[in-house]
PDB file of N, CA and C in Angstrom:
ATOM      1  N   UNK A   1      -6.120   5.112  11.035  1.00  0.00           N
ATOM      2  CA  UNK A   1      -6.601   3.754  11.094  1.00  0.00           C
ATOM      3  C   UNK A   1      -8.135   3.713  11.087  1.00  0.00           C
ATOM      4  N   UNK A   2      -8.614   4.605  11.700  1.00  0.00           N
ATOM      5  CA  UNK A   2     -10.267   4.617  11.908  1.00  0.00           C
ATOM      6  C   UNK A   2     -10.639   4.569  10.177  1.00  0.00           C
ATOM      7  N   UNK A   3      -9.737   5.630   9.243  1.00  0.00           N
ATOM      8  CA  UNK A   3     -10.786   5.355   7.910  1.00  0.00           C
ATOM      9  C   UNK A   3     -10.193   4.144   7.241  1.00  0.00           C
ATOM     10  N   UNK A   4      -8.616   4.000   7.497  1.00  0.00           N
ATOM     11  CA  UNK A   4      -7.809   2.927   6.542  1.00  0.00           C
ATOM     12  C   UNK A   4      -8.560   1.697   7.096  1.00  0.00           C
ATOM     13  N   UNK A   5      -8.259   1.306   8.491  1.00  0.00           N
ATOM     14  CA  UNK A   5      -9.235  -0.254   9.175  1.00  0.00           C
ATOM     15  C   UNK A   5     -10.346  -0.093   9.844  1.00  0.00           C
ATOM     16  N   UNK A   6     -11.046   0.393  10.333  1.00  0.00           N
ATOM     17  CA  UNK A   6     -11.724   0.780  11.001  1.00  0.00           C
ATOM     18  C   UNK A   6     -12.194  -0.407  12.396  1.00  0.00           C
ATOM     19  N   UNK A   7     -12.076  -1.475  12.013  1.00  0.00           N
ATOM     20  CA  UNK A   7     -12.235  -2.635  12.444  1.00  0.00           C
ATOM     21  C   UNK A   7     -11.040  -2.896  13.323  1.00  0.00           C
ATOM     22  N   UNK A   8      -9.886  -2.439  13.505  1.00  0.00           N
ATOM     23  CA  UNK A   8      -8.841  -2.427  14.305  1.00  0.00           C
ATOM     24  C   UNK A   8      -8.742  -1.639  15.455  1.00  0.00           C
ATOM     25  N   UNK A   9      -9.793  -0.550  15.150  1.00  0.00           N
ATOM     26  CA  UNK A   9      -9.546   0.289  16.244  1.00  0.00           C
ATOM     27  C   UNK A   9     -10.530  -0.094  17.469  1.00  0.00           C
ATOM     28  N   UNK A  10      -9.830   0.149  18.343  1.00  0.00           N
ATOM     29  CA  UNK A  10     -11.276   0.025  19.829  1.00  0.00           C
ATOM     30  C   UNK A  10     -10.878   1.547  20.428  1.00  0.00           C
ATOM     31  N   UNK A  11     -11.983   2.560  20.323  1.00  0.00           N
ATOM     32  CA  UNK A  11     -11.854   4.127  20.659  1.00  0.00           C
ATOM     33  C   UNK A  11     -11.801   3.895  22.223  1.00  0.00           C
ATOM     34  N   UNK A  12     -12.635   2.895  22.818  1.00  0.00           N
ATOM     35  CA  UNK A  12     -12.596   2.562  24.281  1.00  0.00           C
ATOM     36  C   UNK A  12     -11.304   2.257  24.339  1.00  0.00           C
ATOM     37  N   UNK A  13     -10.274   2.210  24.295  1.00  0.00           N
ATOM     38  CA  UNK A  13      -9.161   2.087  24.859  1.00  0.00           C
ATOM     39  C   UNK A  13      -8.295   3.656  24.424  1.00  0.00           C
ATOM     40  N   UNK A  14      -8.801   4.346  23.795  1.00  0.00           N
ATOM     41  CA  UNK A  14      -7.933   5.409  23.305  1.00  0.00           C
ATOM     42  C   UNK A  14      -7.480   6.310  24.600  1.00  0.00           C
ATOM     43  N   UNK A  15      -7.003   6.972  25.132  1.00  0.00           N
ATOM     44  CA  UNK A  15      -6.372   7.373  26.588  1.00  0.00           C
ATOM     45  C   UNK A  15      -5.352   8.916  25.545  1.00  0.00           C
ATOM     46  N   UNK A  16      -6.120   9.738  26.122  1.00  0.00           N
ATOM     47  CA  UNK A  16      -5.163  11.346  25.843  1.00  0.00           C
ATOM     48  C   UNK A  16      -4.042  11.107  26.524  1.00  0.00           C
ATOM     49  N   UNK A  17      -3.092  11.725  25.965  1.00  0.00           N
ATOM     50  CA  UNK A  17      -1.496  11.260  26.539  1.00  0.00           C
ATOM     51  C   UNK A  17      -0.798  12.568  26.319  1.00  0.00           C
ATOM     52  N   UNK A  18      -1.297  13.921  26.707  1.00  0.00           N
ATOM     53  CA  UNK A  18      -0.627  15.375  26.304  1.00  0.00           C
ATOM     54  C   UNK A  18      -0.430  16.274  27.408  1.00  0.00           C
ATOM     55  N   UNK A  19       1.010  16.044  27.770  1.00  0.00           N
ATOM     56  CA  UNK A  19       1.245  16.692  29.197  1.00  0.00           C
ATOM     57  C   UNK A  19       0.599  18.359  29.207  1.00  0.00           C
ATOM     58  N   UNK A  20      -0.061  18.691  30.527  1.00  0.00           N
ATOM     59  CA  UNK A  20      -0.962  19.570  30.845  1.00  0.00           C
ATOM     60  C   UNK A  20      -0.266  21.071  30.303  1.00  0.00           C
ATOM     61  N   UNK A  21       0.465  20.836  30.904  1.00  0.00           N
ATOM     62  CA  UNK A  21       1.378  22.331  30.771  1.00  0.00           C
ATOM     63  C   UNK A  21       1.832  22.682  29.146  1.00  0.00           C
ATOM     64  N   UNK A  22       2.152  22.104  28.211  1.00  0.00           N
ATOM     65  CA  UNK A  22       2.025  22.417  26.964  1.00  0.00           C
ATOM     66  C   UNK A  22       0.943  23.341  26.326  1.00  0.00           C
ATOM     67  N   UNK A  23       0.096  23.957  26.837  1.00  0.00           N
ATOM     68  CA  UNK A  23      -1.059  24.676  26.944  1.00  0.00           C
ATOM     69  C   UNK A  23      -0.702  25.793  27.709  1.00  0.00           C
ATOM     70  N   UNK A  24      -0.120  26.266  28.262  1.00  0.00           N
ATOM     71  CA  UNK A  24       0.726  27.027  29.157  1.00  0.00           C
ATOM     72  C   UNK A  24       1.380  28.245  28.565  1.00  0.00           C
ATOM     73  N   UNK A  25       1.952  27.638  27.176  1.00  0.00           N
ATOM     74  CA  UNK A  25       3.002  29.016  26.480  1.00  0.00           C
ATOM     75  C   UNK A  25       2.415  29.417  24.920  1.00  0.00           C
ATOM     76  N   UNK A  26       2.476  30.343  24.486  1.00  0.00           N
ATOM     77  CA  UNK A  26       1.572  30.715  23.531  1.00  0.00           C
ATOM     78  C   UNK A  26       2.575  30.571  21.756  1.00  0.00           C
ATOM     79  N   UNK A  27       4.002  30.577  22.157  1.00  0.00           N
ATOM     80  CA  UNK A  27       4.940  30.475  20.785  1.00  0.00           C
ATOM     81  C   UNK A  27       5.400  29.189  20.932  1.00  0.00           C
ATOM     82  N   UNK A  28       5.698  28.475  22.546  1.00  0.00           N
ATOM     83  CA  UNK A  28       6.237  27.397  22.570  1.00  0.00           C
ATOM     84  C   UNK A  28       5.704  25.775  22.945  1.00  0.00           C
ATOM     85  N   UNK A  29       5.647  24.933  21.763  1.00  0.00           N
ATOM     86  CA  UNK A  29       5.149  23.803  21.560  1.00  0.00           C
ATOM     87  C   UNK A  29       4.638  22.968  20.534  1.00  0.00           C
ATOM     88  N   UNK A  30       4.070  22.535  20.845  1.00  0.00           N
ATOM     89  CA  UNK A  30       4.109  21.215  19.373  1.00  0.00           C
ATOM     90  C   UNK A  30       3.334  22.190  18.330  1.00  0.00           C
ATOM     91  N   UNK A  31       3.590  22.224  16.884  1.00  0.00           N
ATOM     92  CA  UNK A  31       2.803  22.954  16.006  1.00  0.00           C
ATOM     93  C   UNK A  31       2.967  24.593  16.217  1.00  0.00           C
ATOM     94  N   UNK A  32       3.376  25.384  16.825  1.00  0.00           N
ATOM     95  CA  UNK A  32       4.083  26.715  17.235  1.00  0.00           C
ATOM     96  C   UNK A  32       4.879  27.038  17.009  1.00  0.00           C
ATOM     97  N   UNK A  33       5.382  28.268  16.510  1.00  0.00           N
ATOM     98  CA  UNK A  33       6.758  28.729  16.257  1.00  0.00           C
ATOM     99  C   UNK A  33       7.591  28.001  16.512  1.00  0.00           C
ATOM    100  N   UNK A  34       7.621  28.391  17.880  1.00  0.00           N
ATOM    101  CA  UNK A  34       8.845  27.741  18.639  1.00  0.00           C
ATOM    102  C   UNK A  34       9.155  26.594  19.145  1.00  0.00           C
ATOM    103  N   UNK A  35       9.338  25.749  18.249  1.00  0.00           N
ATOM    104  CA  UNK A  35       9.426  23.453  18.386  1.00  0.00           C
ATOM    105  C   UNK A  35      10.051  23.551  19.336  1.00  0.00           C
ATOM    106  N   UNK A  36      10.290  22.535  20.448  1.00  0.00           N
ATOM    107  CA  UNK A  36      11.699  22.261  20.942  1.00  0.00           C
ATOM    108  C   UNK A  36      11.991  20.976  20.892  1.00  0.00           C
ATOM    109  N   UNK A  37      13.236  20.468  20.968  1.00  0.00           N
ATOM    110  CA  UNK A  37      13.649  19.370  20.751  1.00  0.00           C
ATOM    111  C   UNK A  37      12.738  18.528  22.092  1.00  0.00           C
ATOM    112  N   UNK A  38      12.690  16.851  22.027  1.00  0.00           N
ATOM    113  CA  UNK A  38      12.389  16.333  23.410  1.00  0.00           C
ATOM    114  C   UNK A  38      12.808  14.512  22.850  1.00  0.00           C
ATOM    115  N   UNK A  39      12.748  14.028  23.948  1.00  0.00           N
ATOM    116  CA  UNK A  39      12.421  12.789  23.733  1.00  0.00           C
ATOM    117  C   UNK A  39      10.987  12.370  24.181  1.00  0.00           C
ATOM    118  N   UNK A  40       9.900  11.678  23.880  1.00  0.00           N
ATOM    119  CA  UNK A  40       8.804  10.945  24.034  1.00  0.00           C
ATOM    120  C   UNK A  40       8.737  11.308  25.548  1.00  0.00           C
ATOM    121  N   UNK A  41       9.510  10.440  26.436  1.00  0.00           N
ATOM    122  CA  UNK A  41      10.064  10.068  27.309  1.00  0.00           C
ATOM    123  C   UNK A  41       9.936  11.238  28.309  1.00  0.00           C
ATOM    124  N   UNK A  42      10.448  12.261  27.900  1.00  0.00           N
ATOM    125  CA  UNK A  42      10.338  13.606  27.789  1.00  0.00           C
ATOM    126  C   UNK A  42       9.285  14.165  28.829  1.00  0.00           C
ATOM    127  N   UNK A  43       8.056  13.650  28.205  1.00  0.00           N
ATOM    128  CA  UNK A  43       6.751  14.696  28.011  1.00  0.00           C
ATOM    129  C   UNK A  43       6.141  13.861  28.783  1.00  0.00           C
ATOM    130  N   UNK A  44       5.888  12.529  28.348  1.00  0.00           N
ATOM    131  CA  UNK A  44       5.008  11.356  29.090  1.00  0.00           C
ATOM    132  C   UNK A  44       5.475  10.243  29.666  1.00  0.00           C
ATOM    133  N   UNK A  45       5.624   9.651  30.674  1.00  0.00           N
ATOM    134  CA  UNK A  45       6.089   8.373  31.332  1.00  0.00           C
ATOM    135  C   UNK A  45       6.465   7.413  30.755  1.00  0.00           C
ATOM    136  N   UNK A  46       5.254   7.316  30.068  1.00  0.00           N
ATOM    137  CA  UNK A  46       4.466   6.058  29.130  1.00  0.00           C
ATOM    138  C   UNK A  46       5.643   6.101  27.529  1.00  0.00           C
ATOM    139  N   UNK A  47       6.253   6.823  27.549  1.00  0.00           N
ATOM    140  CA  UNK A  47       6.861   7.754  25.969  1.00  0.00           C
ATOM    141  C   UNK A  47       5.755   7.478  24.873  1.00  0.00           C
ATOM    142  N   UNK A  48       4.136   7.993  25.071  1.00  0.00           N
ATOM    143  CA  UNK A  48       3.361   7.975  24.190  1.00  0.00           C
ATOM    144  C   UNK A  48       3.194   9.231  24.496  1.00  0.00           C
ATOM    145  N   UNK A  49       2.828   9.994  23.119  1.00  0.00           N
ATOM    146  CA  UNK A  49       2.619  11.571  23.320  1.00  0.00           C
ATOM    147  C   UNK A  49       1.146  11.045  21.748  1.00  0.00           C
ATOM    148  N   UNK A  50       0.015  12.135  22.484  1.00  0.00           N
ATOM    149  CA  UNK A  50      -0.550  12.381  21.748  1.00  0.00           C
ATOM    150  C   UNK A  50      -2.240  12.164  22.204  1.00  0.00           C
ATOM    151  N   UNK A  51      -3.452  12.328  21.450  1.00  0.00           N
ATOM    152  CA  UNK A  51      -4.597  12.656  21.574  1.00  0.00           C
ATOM    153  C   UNK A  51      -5.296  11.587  20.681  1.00  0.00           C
ATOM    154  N   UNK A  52      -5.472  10.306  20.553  1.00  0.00           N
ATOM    155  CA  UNK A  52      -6.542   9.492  19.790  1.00  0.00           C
ATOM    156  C   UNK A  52      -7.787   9.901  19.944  1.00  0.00           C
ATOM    157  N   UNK A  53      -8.244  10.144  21.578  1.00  0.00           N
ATOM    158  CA  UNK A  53      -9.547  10.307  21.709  1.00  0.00           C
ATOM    159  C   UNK A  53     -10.284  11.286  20.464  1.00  0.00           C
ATOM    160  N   UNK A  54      -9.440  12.402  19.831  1.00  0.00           N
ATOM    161  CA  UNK A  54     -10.186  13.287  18.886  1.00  0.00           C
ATOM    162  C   UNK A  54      -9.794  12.534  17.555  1.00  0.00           C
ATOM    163  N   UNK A  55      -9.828  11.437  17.067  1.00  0.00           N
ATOM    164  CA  UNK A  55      -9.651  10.708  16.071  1.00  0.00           C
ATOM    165  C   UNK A  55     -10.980  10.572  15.356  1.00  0.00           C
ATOM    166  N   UNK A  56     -10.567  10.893  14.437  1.00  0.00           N
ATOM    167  CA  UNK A  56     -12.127  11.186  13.367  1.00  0.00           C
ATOM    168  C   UNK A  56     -11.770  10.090  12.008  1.00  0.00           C
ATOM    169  N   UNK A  57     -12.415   9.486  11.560  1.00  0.00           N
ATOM    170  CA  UNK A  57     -12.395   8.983  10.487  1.00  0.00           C
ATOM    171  C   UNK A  57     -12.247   9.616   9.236  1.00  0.00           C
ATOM    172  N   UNK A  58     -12.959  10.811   9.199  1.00  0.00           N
ATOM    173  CA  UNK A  58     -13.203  11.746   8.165  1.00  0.00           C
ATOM    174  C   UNK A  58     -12.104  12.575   7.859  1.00  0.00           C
ATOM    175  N   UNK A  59     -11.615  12.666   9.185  1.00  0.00           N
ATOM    176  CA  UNK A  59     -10.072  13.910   9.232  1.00  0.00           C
ATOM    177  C   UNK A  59      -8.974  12.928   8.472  1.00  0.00           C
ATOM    178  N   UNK A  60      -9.573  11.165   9.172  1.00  0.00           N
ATOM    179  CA  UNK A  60      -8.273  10.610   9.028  1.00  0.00           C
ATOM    180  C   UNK A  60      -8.127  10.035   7.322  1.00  0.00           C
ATOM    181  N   UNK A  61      -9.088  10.474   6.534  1.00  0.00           N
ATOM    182  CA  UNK A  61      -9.213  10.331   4.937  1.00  0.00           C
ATOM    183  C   UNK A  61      -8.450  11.614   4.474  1.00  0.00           C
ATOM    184  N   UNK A  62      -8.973  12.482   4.927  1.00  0.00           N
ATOM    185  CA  UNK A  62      -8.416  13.518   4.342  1.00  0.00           C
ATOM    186  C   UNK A  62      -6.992  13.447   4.098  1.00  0.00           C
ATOM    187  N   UNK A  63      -6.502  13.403   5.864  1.00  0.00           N
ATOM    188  CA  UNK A  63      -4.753  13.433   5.778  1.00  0.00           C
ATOM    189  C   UNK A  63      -3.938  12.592   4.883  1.00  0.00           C
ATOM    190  N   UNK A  64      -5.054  11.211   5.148  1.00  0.00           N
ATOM    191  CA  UNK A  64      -4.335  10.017   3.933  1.00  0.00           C
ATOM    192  C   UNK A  64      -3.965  10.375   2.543  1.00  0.00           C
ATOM    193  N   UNK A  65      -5.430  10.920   2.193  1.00  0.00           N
ATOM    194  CA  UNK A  65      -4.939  11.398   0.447  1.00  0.00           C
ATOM    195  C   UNK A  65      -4.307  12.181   0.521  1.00  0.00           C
ATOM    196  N   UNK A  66      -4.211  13.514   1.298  1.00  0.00           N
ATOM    197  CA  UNK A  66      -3.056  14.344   1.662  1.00  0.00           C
ATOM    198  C   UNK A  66      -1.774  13.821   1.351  1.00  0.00           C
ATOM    199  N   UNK A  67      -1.676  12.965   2.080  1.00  0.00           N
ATOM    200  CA  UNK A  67      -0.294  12.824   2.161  1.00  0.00           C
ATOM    201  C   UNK A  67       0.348  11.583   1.222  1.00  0.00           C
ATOM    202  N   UNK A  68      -1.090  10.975   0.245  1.00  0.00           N
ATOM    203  CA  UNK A  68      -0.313  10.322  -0.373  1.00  0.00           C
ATOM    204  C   UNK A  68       0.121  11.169  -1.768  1.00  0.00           C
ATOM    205  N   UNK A  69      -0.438  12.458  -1.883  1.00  0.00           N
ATOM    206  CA  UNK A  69      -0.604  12.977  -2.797  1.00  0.00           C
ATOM    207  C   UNK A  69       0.638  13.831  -2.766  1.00  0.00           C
ATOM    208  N   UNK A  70       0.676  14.493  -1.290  1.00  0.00           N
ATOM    209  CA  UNK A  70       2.236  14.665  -1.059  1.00  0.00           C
ATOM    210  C   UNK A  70       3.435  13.866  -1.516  1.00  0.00           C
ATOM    211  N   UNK A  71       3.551  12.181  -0.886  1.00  0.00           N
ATOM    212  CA  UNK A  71       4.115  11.620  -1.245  1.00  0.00           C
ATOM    213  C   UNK A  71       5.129  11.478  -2.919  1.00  0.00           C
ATOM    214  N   UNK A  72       3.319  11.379  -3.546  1.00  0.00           N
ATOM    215  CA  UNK A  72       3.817  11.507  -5.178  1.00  0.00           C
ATOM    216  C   UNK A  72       4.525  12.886  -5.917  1.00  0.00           C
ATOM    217  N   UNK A  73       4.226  13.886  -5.193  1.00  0.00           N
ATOM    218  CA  UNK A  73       5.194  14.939  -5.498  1.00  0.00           C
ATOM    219  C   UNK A  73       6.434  15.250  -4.789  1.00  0.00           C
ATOM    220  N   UNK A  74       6.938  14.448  -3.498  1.00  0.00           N
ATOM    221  CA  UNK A  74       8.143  14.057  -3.171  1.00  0.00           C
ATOM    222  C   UNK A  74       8.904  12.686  -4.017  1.00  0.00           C
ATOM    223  N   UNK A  75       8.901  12.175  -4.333  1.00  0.00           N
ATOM    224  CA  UNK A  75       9.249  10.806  -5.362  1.00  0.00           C
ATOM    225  C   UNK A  75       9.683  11.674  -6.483  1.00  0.00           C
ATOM    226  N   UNK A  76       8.825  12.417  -7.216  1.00  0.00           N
ATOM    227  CA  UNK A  76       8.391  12.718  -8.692  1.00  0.00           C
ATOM    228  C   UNK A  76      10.287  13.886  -8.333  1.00  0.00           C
ATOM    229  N   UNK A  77      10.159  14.608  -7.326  1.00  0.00           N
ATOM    230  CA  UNK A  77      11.579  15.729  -7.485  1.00  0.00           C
ATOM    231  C   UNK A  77      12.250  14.923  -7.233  1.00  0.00           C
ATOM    232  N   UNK A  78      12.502  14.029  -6.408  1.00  0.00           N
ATOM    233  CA  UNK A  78      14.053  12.774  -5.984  1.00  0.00           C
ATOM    234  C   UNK A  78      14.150  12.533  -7.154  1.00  0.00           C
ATOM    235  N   UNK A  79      13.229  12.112  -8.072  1.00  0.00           N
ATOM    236  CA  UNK A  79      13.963  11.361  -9.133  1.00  0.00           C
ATOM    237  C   UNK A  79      14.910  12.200 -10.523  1.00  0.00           C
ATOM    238  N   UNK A  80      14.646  13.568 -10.255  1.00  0.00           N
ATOM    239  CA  UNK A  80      15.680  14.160 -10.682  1.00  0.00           C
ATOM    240  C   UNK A  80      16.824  15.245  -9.753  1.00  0.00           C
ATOM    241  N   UNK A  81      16.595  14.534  -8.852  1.00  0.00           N
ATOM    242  CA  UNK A  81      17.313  15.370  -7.733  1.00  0.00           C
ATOM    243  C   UNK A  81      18.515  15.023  -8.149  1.00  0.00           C
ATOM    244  N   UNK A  82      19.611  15.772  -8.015  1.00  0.00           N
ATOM    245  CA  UNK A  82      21.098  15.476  -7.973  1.00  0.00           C
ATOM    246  C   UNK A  82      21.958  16.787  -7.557  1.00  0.00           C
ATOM    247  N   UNK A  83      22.782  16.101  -6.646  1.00  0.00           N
ATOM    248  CA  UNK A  83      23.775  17.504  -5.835  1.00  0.00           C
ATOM    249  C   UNK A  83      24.361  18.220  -6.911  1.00  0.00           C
ATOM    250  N   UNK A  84      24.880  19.531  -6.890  1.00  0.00           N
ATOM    251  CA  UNK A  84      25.289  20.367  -8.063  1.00  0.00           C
ATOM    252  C   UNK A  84      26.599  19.503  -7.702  1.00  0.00           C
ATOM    253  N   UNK A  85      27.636  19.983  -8.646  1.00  0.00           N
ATOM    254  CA  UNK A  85      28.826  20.347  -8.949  1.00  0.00           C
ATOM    255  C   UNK A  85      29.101  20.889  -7.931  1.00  0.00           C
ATOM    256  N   UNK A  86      30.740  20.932  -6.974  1.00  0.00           N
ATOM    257  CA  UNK A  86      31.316  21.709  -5.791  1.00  0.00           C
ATOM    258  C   UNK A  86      31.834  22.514  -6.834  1.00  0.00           C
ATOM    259  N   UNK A  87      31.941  23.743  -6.229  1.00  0.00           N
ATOM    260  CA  UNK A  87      32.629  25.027  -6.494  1.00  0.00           C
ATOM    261  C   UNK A  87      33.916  25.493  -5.640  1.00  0.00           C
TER     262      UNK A  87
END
C-alpha cells in the first residue's frame, strides 16, 4: 500500500504483531524449512500476525511487479492446463 496508495497509510499506527519466540528455532517457522500449520489466532490474540513497521515503499514496488508478473505467467499455463486422461 505504501507504493500502490501511499496516502492511505498512517506508519504511526503500524504496531509489530510477531510472537517473540518464533526467533527461538532455527528450521522451524514462518519462511524456514519447517512451516507449521496455525491459525492467526494461534500466534497473536489480536489474529494479526505480522511486521508493517518494516514496510518500505520501494520493497513494496518491487513485490508488486513481482507478482504481477508472476501472475501473468500463472494465467498464461491455466489456460492450457487440462487433467490428462485416467489410466
Amino acid at each position: 500500500m505504501l507504493y500502490l496508495r501511499p496516502a492511505l497509510v498512517d506508519m504511526d499506527k503500524a504496531v509489530r504483531s510477531v510472537p517473540s519466540w518464533v526467533h527461538d528455532y532455527r528450521y522451524v517457522g514462518f519462511g524456514k524449512p519447517a512451516e507449521f500449520a496455525w491459525l492467526s489466532s494461534d500466534l497473536m490474540p489480536t489474529g494479526v500476525i505480522g511486521d508493517p513497521t518494516l514496510a518500505d515503499a520501494g520493497l513494496g514496488k518491487e513485490k508488486f511487479h513481482a507478482s504481477v508478473a508472476g501472475l501473468g505467467d500463472v494465467l498464461e499455463e491455466l489456460m492450457g492446463f487440462h487433467f490428462p486422461a485416467a489410466t
